[in-house]
N, C-alpha and C. Protein backbone atom coordinates (compact mmCIF):
# COMPACT_ATOMS: atom_id res chain seq x y z
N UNK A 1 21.79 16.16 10.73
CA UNK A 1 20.49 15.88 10.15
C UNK A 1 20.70 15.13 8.83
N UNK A 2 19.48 14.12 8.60
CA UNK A 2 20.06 13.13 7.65
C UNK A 2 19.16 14.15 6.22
N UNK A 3 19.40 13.41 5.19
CA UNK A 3 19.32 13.59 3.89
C UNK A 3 17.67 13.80 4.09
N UNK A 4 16.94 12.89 4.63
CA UNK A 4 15.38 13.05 4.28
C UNK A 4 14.94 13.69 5.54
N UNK A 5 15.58 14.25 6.89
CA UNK A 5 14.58 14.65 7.64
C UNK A 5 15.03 16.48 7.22
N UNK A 6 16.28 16.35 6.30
CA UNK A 6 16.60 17.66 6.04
C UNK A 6 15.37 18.20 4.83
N UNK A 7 15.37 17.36 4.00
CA UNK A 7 14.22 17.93 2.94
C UNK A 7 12.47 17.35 3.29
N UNK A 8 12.74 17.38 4.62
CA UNK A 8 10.99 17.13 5.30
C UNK A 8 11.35 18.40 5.70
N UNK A 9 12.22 19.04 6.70
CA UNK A 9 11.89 20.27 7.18
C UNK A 9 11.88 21.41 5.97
N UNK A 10 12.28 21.08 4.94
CA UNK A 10 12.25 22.05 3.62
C UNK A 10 11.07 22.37 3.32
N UNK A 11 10.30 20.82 3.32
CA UNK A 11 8.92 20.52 2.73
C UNK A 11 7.84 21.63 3.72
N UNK A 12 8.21 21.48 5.23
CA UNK A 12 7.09 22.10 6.27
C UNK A 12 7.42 23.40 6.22
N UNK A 13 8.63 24.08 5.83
CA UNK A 13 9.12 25.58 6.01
C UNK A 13 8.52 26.58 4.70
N UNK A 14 7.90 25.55 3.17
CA UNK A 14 7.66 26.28 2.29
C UNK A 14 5.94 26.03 2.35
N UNK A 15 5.46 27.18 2.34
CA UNK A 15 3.79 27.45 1.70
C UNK A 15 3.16 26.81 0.74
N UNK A 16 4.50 27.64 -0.79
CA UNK A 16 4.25 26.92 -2.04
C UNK A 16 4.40 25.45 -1.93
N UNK A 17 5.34 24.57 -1.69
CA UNK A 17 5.69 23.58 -1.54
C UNK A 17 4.71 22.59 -0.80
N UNK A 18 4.13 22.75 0.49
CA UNK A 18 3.25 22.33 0.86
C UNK A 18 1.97 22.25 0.06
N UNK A 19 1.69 23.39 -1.05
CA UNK A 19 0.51 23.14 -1.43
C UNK A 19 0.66 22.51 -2.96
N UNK A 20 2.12 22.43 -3.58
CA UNK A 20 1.98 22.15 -4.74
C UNK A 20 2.21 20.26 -4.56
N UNK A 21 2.68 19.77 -3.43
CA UNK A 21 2.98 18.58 -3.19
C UNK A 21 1.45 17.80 -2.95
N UNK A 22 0.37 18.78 -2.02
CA UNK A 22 -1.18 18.33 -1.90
C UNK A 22 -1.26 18.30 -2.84
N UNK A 23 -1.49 19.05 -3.96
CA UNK A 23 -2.23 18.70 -5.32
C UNK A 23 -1.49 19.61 -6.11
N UNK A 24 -0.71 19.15 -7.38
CA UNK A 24 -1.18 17.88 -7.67
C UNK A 24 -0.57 16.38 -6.63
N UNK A 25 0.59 16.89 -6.53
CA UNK A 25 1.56 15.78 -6.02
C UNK A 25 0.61 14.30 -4.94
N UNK A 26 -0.28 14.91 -4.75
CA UNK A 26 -1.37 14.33 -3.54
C UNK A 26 -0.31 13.71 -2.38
N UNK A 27 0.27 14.66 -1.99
CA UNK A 27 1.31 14.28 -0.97
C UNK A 27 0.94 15.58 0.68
N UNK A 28 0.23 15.68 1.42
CA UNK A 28 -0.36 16.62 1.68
C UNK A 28 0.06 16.27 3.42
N UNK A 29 0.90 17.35 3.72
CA UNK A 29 1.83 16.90 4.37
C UNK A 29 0.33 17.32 5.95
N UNK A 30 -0.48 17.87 6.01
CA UNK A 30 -1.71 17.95 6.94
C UNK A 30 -2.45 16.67 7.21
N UNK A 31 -2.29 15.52 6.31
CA UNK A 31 -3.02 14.45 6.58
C UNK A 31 -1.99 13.51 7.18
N UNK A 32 -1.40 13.62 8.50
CA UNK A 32 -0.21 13.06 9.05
C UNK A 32 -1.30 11.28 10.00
N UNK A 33 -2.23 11.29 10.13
CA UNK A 33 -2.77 10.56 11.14
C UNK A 33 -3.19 9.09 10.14
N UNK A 34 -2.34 8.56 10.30
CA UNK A 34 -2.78 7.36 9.55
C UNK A 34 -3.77 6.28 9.97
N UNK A 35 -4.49 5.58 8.97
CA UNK A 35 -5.77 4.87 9.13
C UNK A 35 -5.73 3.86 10.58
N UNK A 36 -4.52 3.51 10.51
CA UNK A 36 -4.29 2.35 11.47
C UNK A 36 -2.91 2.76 12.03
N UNK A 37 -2.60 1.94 13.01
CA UNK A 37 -1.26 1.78 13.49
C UNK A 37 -0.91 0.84 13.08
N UNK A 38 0.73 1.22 12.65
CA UNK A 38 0.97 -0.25 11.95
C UNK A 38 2.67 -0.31 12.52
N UNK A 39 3.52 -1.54 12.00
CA UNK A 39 4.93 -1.57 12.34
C UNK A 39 5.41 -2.53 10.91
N UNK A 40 6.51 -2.61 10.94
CA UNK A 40 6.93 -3.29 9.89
C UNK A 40 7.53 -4.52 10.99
N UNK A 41 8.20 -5.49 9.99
CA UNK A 41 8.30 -7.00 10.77
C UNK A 41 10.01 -6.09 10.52
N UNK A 42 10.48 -5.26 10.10
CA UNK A 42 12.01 -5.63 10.18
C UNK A 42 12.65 -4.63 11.98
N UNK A 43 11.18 -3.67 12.45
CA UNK A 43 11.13 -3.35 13.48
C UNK A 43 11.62 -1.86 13.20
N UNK A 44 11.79 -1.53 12.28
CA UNK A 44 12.56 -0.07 12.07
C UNK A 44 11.05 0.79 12.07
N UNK A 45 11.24 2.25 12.70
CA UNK A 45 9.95 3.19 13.35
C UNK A 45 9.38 3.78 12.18
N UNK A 46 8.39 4.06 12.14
CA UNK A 46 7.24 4.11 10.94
C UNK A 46 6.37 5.83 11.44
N UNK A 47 7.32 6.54 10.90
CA UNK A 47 7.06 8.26 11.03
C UNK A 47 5.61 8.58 10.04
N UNK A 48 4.66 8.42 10.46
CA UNK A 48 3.66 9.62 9.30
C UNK A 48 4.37 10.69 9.08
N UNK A 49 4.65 11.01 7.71
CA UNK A 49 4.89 11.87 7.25
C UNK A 49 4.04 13.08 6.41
N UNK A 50 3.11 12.24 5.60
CA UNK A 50 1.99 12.80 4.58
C UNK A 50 0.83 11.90 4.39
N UNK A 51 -0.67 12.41 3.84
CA UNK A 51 -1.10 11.32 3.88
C UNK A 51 -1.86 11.88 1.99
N UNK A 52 -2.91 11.48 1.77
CA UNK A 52 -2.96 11.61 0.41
C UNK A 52 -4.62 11.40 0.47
N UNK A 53 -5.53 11.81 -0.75
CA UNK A 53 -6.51 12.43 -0.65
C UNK A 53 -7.53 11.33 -0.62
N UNK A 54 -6.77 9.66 -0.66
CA UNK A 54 -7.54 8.27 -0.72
C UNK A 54 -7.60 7.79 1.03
N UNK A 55 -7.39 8.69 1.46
CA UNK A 55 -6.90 8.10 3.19
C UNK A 55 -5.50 6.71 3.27
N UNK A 56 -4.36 7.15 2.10
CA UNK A 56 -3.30 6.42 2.38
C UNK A 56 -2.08 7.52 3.26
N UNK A 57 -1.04 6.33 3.65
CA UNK A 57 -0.23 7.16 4.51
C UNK A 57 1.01 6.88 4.25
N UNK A 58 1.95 8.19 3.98
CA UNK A 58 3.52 7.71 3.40
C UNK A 58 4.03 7.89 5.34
N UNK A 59 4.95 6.84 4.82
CA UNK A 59 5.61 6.98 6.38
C UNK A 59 6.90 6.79 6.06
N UNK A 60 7.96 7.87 6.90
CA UNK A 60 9.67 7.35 6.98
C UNK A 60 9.23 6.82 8.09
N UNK A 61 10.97 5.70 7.48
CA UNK A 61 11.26 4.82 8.51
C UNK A 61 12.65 4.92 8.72
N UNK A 62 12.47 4.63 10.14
CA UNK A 62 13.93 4.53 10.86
C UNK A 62 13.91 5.83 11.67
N UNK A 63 15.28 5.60 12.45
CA UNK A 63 15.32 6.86 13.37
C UNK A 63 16.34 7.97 12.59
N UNK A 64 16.08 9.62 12.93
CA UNK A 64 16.98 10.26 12.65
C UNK A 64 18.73 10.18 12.86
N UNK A 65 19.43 9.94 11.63
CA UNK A 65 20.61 9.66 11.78
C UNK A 65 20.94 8.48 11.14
N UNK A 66 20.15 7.67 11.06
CA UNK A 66 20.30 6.24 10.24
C UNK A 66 20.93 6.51 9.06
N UNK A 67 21.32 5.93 8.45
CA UNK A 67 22.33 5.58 7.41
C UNK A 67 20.76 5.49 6.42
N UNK A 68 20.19 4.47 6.49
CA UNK A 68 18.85 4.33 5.50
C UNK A 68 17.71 5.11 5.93
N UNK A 69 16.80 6.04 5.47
CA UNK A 69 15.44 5.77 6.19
C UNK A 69 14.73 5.75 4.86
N UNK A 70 14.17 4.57 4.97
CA UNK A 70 13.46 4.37 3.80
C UNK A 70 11.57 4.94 3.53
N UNK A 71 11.14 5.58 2.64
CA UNK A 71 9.62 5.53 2.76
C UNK A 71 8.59 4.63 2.02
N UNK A 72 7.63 4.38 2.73
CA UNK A 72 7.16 3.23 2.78
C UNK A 72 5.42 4.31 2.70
N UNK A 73 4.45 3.43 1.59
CA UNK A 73 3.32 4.18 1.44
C UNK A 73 2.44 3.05 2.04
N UNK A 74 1.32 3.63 2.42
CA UNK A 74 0.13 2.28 3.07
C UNK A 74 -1.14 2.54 2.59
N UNK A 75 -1.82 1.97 2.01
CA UNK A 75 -3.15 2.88 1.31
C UNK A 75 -4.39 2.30 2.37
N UNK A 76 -5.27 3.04 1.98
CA UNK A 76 -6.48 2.12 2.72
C UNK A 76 -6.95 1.10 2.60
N UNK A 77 -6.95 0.81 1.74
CA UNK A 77 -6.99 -0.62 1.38
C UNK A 77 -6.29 -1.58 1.76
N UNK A 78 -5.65 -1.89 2.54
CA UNK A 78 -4.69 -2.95 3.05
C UNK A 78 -3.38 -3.41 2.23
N UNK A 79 -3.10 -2.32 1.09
CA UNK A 79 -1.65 -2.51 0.25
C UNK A 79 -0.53 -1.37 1.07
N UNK A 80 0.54 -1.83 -0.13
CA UNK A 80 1.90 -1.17 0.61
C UNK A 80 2.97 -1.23 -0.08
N UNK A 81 3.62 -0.32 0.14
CA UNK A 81 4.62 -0.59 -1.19
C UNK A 81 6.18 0.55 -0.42
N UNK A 82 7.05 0.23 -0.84
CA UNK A 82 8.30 0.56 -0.34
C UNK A 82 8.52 1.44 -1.74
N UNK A 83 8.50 2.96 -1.45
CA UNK A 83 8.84 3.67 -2.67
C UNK A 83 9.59 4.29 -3.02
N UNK A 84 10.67 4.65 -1.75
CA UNK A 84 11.44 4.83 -1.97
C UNK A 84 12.73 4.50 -1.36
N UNK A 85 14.37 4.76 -1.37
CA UNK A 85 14.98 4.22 -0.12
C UNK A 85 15.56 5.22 0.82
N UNK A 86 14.88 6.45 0.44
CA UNK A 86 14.95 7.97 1.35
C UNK A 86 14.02 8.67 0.66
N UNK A 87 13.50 9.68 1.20
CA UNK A 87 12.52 10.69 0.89
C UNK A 87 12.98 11.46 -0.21
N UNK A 88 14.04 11.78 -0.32
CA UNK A 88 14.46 12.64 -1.49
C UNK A 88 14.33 11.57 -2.90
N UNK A 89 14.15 10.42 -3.06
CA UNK A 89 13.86 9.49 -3.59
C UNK A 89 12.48 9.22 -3.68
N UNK A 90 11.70 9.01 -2.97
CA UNK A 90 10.11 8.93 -3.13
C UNK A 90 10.18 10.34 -3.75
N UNK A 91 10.14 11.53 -3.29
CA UNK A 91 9.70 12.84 -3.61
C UNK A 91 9.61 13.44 -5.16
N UNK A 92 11.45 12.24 -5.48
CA UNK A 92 11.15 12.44 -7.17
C UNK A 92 10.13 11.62 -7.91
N UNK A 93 9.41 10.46 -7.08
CA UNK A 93 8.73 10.09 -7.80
C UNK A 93 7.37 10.59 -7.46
N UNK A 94 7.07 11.41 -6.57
CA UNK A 94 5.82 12.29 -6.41
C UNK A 94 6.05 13.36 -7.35
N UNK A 95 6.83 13.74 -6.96
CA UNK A 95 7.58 15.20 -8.24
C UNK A 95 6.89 14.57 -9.80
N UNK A 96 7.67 13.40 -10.25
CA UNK A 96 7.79 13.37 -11.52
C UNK A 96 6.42 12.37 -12.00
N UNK A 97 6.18 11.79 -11.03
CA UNK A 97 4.64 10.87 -11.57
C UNK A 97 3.24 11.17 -10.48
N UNK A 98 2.75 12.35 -10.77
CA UNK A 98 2.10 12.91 -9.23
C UNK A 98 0.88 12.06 -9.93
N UNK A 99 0.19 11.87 -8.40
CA UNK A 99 -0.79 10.63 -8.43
C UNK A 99 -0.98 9.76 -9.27
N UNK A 100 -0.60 9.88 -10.82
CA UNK A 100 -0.59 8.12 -11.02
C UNK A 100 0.32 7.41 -10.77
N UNK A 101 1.15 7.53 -10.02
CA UNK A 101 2.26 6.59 -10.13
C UNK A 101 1.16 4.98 -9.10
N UNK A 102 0.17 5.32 -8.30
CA UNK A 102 -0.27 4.21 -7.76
C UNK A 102 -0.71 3.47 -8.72
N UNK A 103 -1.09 3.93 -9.76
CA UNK A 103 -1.53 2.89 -11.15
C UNK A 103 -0.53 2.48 -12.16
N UNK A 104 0.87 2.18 -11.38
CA UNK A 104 1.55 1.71 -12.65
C UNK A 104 1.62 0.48 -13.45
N UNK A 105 0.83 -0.67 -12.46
CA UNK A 105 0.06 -1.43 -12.92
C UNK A 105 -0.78 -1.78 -13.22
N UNK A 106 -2.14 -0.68 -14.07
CA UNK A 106 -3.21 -0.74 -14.25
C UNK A 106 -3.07 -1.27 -15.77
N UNK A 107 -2.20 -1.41 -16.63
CA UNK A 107 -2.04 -1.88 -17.96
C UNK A 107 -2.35 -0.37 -18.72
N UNK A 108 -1.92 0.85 -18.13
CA UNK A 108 -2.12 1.97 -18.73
C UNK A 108 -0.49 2.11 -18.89
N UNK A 109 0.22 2.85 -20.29
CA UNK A 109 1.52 3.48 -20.26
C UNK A 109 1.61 4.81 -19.54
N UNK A 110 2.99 4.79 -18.72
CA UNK A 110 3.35 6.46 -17.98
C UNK A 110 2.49 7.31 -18.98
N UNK A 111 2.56 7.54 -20.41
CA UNK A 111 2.22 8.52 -21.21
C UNK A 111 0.95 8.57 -21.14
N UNK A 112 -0.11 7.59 -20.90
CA UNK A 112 -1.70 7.26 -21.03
C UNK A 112 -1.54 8.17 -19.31
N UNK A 113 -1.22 7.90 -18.11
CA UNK A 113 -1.52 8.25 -17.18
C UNK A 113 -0.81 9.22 -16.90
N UNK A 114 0.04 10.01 -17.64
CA UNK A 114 0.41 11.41 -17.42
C UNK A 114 -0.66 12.16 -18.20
N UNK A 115 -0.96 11.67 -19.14
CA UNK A 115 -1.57 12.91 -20.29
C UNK A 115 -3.15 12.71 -19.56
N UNK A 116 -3.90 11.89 -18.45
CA UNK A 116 -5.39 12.11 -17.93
C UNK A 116 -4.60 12.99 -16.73
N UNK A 117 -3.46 13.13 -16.09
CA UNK A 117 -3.26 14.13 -15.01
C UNK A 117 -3.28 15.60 -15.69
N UNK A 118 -2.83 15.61 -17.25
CA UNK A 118 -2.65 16.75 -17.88
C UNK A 118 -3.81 17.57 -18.26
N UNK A 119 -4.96 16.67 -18.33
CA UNK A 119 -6.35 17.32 -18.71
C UNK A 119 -6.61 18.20 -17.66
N UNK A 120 -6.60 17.63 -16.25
CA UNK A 120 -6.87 18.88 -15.69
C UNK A 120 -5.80 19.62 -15.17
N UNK A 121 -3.99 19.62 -15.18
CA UNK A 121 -3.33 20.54 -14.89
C UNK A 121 -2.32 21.16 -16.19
N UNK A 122 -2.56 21.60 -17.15
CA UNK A 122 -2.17 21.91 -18.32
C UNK A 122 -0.61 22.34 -17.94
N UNK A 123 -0.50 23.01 -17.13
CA UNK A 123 0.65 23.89 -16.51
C UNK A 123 1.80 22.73 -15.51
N UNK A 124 1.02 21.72 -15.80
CA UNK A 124 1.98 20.88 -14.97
C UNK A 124 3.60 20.91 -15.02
N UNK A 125 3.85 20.77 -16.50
CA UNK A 125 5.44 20.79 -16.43
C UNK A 125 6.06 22.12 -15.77
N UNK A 126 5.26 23.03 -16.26
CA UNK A 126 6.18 24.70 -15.73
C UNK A 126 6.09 23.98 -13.41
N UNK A 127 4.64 23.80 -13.16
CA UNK A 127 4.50 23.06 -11.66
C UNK A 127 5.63 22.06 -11.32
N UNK A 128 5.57 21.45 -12.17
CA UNK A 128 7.03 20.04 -11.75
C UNK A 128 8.60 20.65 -11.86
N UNK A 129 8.91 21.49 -12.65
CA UNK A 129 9.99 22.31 -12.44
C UNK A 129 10.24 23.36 -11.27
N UNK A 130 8.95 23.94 -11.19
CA UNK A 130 9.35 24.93 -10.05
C UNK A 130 9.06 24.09 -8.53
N UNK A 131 8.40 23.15 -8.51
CA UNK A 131 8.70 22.06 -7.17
C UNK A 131 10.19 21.29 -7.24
N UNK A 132 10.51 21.09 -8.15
CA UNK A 132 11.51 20.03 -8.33
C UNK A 132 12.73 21.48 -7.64
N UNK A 133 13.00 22.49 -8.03
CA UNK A 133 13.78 23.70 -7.77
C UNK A 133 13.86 24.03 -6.66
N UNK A 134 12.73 23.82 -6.33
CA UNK A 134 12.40 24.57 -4.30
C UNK A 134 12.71 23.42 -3.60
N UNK A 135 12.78 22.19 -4.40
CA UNK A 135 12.97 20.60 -3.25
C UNK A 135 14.46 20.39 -3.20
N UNK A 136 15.24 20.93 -4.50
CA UNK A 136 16.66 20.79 -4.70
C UNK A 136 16.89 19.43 -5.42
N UNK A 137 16.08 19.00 -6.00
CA UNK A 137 15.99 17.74 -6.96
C UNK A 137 16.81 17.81 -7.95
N UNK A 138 16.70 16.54 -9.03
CA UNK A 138 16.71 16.72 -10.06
C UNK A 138 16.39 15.65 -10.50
N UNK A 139 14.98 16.39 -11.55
CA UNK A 139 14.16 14.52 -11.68
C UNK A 139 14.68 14.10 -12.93
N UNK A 140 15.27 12.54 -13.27
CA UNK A 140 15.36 11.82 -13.93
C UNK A 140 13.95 11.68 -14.81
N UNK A 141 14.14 11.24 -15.85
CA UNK A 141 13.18 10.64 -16.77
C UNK A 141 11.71 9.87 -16.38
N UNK A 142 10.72 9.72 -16.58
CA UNK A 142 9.14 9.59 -15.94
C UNK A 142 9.78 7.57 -16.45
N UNK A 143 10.38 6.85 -17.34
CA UNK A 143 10.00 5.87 -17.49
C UNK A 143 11.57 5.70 -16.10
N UNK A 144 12.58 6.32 -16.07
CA UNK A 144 13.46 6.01 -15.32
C UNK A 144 12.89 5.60 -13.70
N UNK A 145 11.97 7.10 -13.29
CA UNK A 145 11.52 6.98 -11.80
C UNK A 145 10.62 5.44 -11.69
N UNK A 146 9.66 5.60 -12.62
CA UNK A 146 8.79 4.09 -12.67
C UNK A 146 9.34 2.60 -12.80
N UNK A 147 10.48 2.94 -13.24
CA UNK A 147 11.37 1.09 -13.59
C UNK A 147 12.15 0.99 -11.66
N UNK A 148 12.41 2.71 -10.95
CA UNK A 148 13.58 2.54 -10.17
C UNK A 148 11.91 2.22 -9.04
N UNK A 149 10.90 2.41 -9.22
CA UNK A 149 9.35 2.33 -8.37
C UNK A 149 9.63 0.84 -8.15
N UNK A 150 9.73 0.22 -9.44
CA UNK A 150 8.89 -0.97 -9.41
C UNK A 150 10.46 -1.84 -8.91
N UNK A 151 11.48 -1.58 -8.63
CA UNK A 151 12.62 -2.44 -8.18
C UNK A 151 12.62 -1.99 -6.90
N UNK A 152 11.98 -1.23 -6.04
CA UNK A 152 12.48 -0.84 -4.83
C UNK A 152 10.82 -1.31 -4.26
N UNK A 153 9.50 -1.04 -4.75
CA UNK A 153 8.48 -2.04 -4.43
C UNK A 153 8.70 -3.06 -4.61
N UNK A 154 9.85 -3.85 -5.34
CA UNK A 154 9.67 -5.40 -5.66
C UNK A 154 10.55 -5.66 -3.80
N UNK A 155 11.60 -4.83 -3.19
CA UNK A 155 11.77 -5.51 -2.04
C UNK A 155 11.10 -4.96 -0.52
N UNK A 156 10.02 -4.67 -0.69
CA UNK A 156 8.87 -4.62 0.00
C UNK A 156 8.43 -5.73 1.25
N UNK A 157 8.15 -6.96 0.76
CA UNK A 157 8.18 -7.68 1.68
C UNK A 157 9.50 -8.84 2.21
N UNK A 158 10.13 -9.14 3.10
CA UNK A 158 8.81 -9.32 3.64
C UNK A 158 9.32 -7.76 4.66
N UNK A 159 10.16 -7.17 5.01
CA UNK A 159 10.57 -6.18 5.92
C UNK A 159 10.25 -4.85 6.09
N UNK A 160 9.36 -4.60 5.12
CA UNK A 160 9.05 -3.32 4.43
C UNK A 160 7.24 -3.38 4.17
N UNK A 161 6.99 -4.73 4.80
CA UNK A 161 4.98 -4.45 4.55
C UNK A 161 4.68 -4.59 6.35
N UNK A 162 3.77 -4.04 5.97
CA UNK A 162 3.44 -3.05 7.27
C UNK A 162 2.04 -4.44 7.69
N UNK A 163 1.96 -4.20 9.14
CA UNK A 163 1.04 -5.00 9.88
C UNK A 163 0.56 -4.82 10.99
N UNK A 164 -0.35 -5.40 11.44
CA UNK A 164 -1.26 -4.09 12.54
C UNK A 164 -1.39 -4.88 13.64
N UNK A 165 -1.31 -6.05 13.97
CA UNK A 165 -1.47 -6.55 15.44
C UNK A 165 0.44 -6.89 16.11
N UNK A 166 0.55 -7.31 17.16
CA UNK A 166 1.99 -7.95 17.44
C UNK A 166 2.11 -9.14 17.09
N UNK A 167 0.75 -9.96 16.78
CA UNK A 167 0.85 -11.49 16.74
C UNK A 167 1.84 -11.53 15.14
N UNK A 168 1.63 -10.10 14.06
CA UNK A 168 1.63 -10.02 12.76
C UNK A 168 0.63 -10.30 11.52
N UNK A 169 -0.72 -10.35 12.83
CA UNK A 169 -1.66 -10.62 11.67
C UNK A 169 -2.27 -9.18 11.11
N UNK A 170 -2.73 -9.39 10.42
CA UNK A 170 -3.19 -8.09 10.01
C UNK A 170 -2.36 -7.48 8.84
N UNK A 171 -1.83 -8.53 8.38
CA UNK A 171 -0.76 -7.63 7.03
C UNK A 171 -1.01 -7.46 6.16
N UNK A 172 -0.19 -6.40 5.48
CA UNK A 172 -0.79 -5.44 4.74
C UNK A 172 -0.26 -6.61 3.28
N UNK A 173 -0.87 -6.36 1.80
CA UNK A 173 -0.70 -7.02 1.08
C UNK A 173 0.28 -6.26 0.09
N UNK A 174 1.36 -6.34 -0.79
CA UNK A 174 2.21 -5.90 -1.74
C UNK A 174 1.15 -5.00 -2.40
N UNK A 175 1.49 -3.58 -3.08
CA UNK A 175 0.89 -2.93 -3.55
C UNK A 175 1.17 -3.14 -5.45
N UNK A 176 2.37 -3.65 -5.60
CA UNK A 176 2.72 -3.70 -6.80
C UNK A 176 2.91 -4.97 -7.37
N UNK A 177 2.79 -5.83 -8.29
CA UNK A 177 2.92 -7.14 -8.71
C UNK A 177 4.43 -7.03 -9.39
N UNK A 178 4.62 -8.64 -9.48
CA UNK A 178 5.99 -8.85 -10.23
C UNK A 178 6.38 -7.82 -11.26
């Protein structure tokens, strides 16, 4: 069993974990049915994994055993973004930037969009430690996960954006800018 389908079955075997990843993490491993069917152009299999409280859908990719399986998020909106290059990799950045990390280009700093998640979960850090413990993590720095976001969304397309017909029309647009 590879690295990320080992800490997916971690994710489905814990209670706490399942519910601290829904919210705050908005990673909610019950919303598995994604908006659309989609495939990537590099042809590697596109697992729902979680879906999140905007009707977006994180999906691994690849088959169990692969050397890579990378996760790949799809929002409703027709964006997409490659977030991580295994799940134990996305997870720290759900772990360590729970729901804003989709706004890291809103011209807000990590600190502006951690401290509006903090208004309503005061207890967050003691929450991000005891998830990070039960996942077997260990999260790096909030500006570290966001610089390693925005280099692993920068190679997104073209193999990694998701599209909904066979012709390839229907594609999904980069979720993150230069």
């Amino acid at each position: 069993m590879d690295a990320s389908e080992a800490l997916l079955t971690r994710i489905e075997n814990d209670p706490v974990v399942i519910q601290r990843l829904a919210w705050p993490g908005d990673f909610d491993i019950t919303r598995r049915d994604p908006v659309e069917d989609v495939r990537l152009p590099s042809g590697l299999a596109m697992r729902p994994i979680a879906g999140d409280g905007a009707g977006g859908t994180f999906f691994l990719c690849g088959e169990s055993g692969d050397a890579e399986r990378p996760v790949v998020y799809a929002d409703s909106e027709g964006q997409a973004a490659l977030i991580g290059a295994d799940l134990p990799e996305a997870m720290e950045l759900i772990v360590s930037c729970p729901v804003w990390w989709h706004d890291v280009d809103s011209g807000c700093s990590p600190e502006e969009l951690e401290a509006e998640v903090r208004e309503d979960y005061p207890d967050l850090d003691r929450q991000r430690e005891e998830l990070a413990a039960a996942l077997g993590l260990t999260l790096p720095p909030a500006e570290e996960v966001v610089a390693r976001l925005r280099a692993t969304a920068a190679r997104t397309a073209p193999d990694f954006l998701p599209y909904v017909d066979d012709d390839g029309h229907g594609s999904y647009e980069p979720m993150f800018g230069p």
